[in-house]
Protein backbone atom coordinates (compact mmCIF):
# COMPACT_ATOMS: atom_id res chain seq x y z
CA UNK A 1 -1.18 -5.23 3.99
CA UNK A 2 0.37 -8.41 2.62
CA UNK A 3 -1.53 -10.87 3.85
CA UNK A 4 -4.49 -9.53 2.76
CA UNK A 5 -2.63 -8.89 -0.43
CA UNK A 6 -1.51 -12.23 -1.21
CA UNK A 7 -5.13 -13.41 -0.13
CA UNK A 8 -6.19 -11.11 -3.06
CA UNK A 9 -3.48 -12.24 -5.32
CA UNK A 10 -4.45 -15.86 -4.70
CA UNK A 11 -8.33 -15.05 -5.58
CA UNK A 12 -7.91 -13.33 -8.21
CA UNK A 13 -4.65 -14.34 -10.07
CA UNK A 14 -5.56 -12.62 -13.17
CA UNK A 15 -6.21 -9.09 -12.10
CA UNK A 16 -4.27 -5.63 -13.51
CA UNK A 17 -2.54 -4.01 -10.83
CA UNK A 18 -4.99 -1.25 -10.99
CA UNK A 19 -7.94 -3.44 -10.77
CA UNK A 20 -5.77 -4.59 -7.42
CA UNK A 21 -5.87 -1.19 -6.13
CA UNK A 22 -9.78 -0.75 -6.76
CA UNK A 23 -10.28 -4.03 -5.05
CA UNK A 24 -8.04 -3.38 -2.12
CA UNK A 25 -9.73 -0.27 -1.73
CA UNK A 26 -13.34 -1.27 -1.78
CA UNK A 27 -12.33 -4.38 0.35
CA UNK A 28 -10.19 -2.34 3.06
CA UNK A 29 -11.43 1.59 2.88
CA UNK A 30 -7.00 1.78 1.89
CA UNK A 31 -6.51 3.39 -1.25
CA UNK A 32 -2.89 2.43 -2.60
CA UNK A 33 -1.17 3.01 -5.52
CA UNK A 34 -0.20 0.42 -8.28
CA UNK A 35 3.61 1.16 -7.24
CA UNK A 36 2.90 -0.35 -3.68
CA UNK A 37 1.16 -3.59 -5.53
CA UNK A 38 4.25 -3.77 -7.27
CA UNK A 39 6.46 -3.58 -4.39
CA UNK A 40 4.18 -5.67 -2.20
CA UNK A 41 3.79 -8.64 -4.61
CA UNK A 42 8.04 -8.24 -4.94
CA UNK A 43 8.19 -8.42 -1.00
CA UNK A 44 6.36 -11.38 -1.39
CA UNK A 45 7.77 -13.01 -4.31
CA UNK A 46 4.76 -13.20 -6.66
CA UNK A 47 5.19 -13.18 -9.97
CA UNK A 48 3.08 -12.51 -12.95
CA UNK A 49 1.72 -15.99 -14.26
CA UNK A 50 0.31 -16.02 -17.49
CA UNK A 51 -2.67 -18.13 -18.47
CA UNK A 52 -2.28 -20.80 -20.87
């Protein structure tokens, strides 16, 4: 899953981690929850970057 999360992440920077979860699911047929985005994106140290 976190490869193809951080793939994901890296597309599409600016995305809610709900709108993570719809995407994930319509990309991979794997629903998750927006706990395991959280998680994931700590595992892999990805933090929430604002825009300017």
């Amino acid at each position: 899953m976190q490869a193809h999360l951080l793939a994901q992440l890296e597309a599409h920077p600016d995305l809610r981690r709900e709108e993570h979860c719809r995407l994930y699911k319509e990309t991979h047929g794997i629903e998750v929850s927006p706990a395991s985005i959280t998680r994931a994106r700590q595992r892999l140290g990805w933090t929430r970057k604002k825009r300017p």
